[in-house]
Structure formats: C-alpha cells, structure tokens
Protein backbone atom coordinates (compact mmCIF):
# COMPACT_ATOMS: atom_id res chain seq x y z
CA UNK A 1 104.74 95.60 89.46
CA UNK A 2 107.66 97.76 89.91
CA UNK A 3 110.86 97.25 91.61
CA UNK A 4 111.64 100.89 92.38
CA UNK A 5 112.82 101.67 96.06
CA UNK A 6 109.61 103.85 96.31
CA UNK A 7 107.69 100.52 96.39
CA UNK A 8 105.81 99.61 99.69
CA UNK A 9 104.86 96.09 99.01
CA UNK A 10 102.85 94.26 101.47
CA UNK A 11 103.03 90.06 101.53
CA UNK A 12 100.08 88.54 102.66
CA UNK A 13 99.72 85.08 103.40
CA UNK A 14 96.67 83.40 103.94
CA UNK A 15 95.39 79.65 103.28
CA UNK A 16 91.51 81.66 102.82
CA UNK A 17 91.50 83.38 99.00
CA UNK A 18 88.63 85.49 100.23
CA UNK A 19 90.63 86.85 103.56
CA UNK A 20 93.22 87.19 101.06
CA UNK A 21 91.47 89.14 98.75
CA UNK A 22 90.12 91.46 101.03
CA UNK A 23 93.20 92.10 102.27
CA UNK A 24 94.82 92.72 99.52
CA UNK A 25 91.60 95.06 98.50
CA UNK A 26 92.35 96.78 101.78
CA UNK A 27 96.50 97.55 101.09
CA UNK A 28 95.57 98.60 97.39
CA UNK A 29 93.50 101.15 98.40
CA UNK A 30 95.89 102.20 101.03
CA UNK A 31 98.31 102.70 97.97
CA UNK A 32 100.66 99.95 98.58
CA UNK A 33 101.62 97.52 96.58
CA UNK A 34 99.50 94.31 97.47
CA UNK A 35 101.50 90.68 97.00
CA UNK A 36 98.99 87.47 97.63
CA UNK A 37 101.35 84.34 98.45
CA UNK A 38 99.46 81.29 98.23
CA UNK A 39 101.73 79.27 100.59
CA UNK A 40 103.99 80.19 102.96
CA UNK A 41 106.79 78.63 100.70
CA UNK A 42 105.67 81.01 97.90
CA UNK A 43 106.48 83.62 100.48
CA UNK A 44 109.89 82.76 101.38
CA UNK A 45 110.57 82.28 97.56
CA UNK A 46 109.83 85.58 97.40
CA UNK A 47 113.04 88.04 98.11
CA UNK A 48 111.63 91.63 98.94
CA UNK A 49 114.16 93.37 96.88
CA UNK A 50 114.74 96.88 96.75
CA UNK A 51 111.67 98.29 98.34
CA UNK A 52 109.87 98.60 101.78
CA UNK A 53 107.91 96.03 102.31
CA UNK A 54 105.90 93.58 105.50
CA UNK A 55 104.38 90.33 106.00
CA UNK A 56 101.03 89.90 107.20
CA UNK A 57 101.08 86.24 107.88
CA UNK A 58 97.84 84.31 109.49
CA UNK A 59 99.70 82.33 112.24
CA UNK A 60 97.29 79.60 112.25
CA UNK A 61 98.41 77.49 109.88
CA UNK A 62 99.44 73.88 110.96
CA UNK A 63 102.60 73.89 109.07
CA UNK A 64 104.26 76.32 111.42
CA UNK A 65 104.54 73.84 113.95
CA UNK A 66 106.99 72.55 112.21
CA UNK A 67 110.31 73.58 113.52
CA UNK A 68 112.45 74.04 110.03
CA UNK A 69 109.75 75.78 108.63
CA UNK A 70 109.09 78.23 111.71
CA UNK A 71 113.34 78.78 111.61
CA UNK A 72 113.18 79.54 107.89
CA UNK A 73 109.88 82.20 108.90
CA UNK A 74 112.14 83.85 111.65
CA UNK A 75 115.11 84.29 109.24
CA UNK A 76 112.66 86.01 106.84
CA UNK A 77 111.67 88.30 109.30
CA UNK A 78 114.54 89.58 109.89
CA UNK A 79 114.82 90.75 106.29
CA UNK A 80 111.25 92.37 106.50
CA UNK A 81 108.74 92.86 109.43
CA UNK A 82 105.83 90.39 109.87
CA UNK A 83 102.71 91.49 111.41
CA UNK A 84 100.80 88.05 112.75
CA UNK A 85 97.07 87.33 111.73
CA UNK A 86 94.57 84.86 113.27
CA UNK A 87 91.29 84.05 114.10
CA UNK A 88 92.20 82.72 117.16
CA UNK A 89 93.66 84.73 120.26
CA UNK A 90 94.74 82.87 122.98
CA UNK A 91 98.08 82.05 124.23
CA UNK A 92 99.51 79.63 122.32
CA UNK A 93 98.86 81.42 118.98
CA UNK A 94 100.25 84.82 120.60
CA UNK A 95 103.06 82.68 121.25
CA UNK A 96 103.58 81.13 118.05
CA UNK A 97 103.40 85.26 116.59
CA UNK A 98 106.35 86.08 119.11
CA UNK A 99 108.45 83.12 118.32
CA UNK A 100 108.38 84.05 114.51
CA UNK A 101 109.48 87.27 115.14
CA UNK A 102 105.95 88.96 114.54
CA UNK A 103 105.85 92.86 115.31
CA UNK A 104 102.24 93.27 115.76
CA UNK A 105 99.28 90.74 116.18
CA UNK A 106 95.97 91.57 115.03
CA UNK A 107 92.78 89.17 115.25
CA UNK A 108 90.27 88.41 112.44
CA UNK A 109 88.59 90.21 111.56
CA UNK A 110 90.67 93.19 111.73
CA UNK A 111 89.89 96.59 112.52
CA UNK A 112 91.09 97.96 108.53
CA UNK A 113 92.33 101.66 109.86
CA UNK A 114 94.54 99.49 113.02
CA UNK A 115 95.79 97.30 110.30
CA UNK A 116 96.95 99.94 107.95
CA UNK A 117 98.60 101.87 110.99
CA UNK A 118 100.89 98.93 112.00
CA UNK A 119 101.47 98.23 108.23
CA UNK A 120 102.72 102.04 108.29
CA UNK A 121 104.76 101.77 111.70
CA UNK A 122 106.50 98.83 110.89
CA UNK A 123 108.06 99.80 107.17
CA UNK A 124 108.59 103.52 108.86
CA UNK A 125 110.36 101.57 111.26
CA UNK A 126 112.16 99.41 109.06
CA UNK A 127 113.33 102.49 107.15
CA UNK A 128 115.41 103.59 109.85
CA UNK A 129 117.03 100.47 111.01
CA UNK A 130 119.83 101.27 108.29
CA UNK A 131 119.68 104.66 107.81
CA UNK A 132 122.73 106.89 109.56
C-alpha cells in the first residue's frame, strides 16, 4: 500500500463483506487502490493522506441516524468526496446521501462502468479544487 501522491485510493464502506468484496474487486481492476473499512468508525480513523482518494459509503446503515455520527461523516467529506450507496431509493435515503455531503448516489446493484465514471469525476474533480 503506498502513500505516494499518485495513489487513487477508494474507501468503501459496507456492513455486507460480499458487496464489499465485489467492490473492491471492481476498483482493483479499475487500477485504484481498493480500501475495505469495516465500520464507518474504521473509516473516519482513516486520514486519506497524500493521495486522491473517495468514499463509497452504503447510506443505509442505522447508525447514521445518529446526529454526531452523521456531523463527523459530513466533516470527512469535506476532506474527500463520498459517493452514496444503497439498496434502497426513495426519498428519505436520497436525503440522508445529500445531508452527508454525498456527490453521487448510485443504487445496488450498481451499473460497474457508471460506478467507475463517478469514482473518476469526483477525484478529477477533487484535483482541481486546490490547484491554481
């Protein structure tokens, strides 16, 4: 796992090890740099260091209905962009994506090629926020 500013890491954060998996297969192939979090906690404790990197985080888990927890989610994406995941689309849950700051939202399953185009937008994005 390397550090360098070349790096495009990609966080994923899912409570289901086989949606995490896959995804992970999925941004591997893609030639990215694939980092399973097993909580959303492990996430946070994560600092994205000197490299690229985005969030795919499934937006269905209970916990984010917790208001500290959804604060400490918004902070973090403002340090890298999230792109929301869920099985579920209706309002509330495209709701939830918005108020955490989420720059894309993509329903299970995903389409893989959509997926890896948003990953691509948002850290292309994100590379010119600072540049001059």
């Amino acid at each position: 796992m390397s550090n360098s500013v070349l790096t495009r890491a990609v966080y994923i954060v899912d409570a289901d090890t086989a949606v995490k998996q896959g995804l992970a297969r999925l941004v591997d192939s893609a030639g990215l740099e694939s980092r399973p979090c097993d909580s959303i906690d492990a996430f946070l404790g994560q600092a994205p260091g000197a490299h690229a990197a985005c969030a795919l985080l499934d937006v269905s888990d209970p916990r984010l209905r917790e208001p500290a927890l959804r604060s400490r989610v918004r902070a973090g994406a403002e340090a890298i962009p999230i792109i929301a995941l869920s099985a579920r689309d209706d309002p509330a849950t495209r709701r939830t994506a918005r108020e955490l700051g989420a720059q894309a939202f993509f329903r299970k399953p995903v389409d893989a090629a959509a997926l890896l185009d948003s990953i691509d937008w948002v850290m292309r994005a994100e590379a010119h926020v600072g540049a001059p």
